[in-house]
Protein backbone atom coordinates (compact mmCIF):
# COMPACT_ATOMS: atom_id res chain seq x y z
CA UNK A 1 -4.81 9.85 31.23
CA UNK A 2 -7.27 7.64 29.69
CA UNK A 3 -8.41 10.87 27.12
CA UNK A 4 -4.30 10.98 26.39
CA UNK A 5 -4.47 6.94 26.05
CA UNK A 6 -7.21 7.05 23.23
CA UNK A 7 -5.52 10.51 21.32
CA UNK A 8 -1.86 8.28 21.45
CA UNK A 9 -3.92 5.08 20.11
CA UNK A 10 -5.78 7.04 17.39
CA UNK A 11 -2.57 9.29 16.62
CA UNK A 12 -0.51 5.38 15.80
CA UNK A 13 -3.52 4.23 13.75
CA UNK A 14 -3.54 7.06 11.51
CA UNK A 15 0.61 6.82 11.45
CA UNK A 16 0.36 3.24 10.04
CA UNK A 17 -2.27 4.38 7.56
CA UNK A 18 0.67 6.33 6.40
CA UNK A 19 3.58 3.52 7.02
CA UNK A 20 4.38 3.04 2.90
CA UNK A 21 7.17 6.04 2.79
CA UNK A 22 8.72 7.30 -1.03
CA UNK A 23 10.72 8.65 -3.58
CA UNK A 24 13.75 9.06 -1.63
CA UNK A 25 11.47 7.74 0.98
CA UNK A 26 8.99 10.62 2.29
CA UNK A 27 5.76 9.14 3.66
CA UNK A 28 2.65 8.25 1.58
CA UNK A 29 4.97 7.88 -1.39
CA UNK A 30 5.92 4.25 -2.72
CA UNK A 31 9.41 2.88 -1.89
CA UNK A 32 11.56 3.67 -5.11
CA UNK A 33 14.78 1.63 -6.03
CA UNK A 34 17.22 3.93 -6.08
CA UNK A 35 19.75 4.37 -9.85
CA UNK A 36 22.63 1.95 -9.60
CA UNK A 37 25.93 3.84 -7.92
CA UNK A 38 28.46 2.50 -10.55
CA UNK A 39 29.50 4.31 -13.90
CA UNK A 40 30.11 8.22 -14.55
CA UNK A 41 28.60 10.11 -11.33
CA UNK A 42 25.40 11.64 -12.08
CA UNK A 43 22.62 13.88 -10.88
CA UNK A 44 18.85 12.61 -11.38
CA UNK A 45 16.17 15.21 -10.79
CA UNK A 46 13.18 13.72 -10.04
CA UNK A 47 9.04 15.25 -9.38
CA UNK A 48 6.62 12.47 -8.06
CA UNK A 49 2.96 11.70 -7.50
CA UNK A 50 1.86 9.02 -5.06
CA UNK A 51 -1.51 7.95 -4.56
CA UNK A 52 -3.12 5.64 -1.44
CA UNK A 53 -4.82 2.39 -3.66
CA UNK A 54 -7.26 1.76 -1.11
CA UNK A 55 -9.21 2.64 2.36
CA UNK A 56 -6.65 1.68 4.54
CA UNK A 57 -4.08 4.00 3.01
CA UNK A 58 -6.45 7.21 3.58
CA UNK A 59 -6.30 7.27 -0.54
CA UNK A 60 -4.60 10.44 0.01
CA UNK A 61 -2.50 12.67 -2.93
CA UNK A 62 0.63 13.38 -2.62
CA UNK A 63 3.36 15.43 -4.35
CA UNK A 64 7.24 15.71 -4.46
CA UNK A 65 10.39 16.31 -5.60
CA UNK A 66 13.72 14.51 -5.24
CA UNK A 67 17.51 14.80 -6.30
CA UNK A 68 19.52 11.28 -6.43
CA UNK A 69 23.89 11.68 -6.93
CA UNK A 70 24.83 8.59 -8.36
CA UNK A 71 29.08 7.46 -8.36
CA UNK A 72 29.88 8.04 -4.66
CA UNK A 73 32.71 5.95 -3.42
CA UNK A 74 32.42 4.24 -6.59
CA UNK A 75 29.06 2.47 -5.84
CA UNK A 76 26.48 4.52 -3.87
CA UNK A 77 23.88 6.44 -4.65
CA UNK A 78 22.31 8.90 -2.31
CA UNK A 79 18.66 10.35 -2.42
CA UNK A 80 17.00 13.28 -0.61
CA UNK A 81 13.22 14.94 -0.96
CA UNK A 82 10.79 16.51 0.08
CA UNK A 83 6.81 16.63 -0.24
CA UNK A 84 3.50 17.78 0.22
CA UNK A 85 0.54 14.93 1.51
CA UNK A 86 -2.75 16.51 1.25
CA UNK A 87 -4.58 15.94 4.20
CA UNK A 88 -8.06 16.11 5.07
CA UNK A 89 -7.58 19.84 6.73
CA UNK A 90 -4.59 20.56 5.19
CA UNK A 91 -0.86 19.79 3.51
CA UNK A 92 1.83 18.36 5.38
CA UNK A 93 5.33 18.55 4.97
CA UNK A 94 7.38 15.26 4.48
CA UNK A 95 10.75 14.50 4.22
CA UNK A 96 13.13 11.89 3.69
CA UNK A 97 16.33 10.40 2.17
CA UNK A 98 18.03 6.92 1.30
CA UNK A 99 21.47 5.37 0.34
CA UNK A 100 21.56 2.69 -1.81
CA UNK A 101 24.97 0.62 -2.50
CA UNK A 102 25.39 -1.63 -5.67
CA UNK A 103 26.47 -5.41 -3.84
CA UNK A 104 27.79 -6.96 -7.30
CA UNK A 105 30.15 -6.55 -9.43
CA UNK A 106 29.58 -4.30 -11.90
CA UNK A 107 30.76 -6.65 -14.81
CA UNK A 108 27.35 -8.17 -13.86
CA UNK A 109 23.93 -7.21 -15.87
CA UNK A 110 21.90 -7.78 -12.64
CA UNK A 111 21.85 -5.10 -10.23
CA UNK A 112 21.27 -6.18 -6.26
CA UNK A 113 22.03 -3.20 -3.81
CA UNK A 114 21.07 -2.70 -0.34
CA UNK A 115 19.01 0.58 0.16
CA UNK A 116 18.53 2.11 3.58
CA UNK A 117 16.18 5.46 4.14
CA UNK A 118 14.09 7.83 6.06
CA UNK A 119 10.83 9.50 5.92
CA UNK A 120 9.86 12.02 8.74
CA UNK A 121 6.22 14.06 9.22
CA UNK A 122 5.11 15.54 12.01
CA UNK A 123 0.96 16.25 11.67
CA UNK A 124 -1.07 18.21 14.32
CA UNK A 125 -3.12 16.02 16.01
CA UNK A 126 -5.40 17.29 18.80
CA UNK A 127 -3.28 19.88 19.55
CA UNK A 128 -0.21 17.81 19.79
CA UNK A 129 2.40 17.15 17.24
CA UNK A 130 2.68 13.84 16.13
CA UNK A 131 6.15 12.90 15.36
CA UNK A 132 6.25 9.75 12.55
CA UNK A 133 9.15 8.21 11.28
CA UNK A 134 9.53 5.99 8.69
CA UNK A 135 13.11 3.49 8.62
CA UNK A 136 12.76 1.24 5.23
CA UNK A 137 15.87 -1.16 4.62
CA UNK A 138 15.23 -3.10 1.42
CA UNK A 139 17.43 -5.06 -1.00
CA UNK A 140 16.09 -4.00 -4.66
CA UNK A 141 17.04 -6.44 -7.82
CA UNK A 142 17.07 -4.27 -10.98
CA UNK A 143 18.29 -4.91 -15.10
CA UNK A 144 18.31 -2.23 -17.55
CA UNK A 145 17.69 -3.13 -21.19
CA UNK A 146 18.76 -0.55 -23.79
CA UNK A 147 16.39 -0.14 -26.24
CA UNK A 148 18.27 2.03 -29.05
CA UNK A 149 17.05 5.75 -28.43
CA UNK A 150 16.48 4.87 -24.50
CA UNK A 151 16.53 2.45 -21.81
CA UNK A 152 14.34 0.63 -19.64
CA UNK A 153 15.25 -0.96 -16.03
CA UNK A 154 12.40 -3.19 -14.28
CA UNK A 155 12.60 -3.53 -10.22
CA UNK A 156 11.48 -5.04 -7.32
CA UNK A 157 12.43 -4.45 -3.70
CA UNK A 158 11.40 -6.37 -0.66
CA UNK A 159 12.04 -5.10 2.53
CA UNK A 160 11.61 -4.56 6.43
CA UNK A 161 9.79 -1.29 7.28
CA UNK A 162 10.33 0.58 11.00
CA UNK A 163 7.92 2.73 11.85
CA UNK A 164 8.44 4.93 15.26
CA UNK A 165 5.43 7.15 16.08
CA UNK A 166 6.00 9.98 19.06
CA UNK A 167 2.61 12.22 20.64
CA UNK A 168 3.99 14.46 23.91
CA UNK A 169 6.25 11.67 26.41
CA UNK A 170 4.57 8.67 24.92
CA UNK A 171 6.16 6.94 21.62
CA UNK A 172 5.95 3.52 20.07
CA UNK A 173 7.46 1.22 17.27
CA UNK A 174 6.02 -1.02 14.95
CA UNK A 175 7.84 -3.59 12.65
CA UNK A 176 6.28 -4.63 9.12
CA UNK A 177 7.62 -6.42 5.79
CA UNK A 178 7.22 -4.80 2.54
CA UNK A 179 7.64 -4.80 -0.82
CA UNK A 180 7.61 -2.36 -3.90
CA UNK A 181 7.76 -2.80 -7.94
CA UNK A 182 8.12 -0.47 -10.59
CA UNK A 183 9.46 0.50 -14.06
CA UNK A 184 11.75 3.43 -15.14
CA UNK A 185 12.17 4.74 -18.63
CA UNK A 186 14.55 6.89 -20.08
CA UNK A 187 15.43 8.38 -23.00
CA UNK A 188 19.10 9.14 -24.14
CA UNK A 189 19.00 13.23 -23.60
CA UNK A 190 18.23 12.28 -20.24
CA UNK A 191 14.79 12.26 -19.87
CA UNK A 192 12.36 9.55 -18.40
CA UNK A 193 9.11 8.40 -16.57
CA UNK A 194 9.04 6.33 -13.77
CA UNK A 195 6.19 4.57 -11.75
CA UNK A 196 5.59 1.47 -8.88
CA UNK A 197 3.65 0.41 -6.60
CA UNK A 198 4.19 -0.62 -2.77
CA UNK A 199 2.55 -2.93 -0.30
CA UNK A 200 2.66 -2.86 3.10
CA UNK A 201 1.87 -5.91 4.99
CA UNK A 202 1.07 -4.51 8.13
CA UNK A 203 -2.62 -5.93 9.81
CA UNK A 204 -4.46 -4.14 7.54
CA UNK A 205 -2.29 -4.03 4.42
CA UNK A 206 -1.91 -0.80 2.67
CA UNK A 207 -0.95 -0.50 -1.10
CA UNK A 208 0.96 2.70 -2.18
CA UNK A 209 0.67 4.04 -6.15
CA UNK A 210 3.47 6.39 -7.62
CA UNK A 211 4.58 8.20 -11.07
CA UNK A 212 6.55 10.77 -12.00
CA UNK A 213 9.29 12.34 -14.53
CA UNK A 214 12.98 12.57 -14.11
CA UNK A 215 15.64 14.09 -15.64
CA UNK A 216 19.55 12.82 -15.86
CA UNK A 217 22.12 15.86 -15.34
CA UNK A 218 25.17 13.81 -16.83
């Protein structure tokens, strides 16, 4: 019991090493603001890199893909991906998925939408599978500027971050705030780079790094 007692307490460290989910929110990923739900539906195809900052976050690499459908019920946008983490032995599979909906009107410049998601990954640990999931609820503030030939939209979303960690019988929950930032460009054929970056402030705070290109089906 006491063996099982230090694998569960080690297995929950190395979970909230982890606890800064992504792109459509898979774990060791930054917390992206999700596209704005109002104006013509559209598709956004998206490929990601995320990056630990520093010791606590395992400085692990990490690589994924998302897809993002913009225009449901008017002013929702809905997220899902998928990922590889490399770990020390090997990769591991994470997946996740968010909706986002747009809170003001849409006359308004300012964008403020609530955006809800989760990240699942499920690592063998000592012969046991541990089960982590990630629950991030943030409320992201967002402009675009049009800049001629292409756009620009800054961002910033604080939020609360549920983390639920499961080894065998034995499972437990922590609560942390959050925040993320970032910076999406895109060109006018559809076409863009995005980036952020994500804090954690759990008791040893970890910071999350992320960049990728997307692509706008219209």
């Amino acid at each position: 019991m006491k063996r099982f007692a230090t694998v569960l307490g080690a297995a929950f460290a190395l979970a909230l090493l982890a606890a800064a989910p992504a792109d459509a929110q898979q774990w060791f990923f930054p917390n992206y603001s999700s596209p704005s739900g109002y104006g013509t539906a559209e598709t956004y195809v998206a490929a990601t890199y995320g990056r630990g900052l520093n010791e606590t976050s395992g400085e692990l690499n990490s690589f994924g893909a998302a897809v993002s459908r913009t225009g449901i019920a008017g002013r929702a946008t809905l997220s899902l991906g998928g990922g590889f983490v490399d770990n020390v032995n090997n990769s591991e599979l994470t997946l996740g998925g968010s909706v986002a909906v747009d809170v003001l009107p849409e006359s308004m410049a300012t964008r403020l939408s609530v955006q809800a998601g989760m990240g699942w990954i499920a690592p063998e640990l000592a012969g046991e599978t541990l089960t982590s999931l990630a629950f991030p609820i943030g409320v992201a503030v967002s402009r675009t500027f049009d800049q001629g030939s292409s756009s620009v939209r800054p961002w910033v979303m604080p939020r609360l971050n549920v983390t639920r960690v499961s080894l065998g019988d034995t499972s437990n929950s922590q609560v942390d705030f959050g925040a993320s930032a970032g910076l999406t460009f895109t060109m006018n054929n559809g076409l863009g780079l995005h980036a952020a970056v994500d804090l954690l402030a759990a008791d040893n705070r970890l910071w999350q790094g992320g960049a990728g290109v997307h692509y706008t089906i219209h």
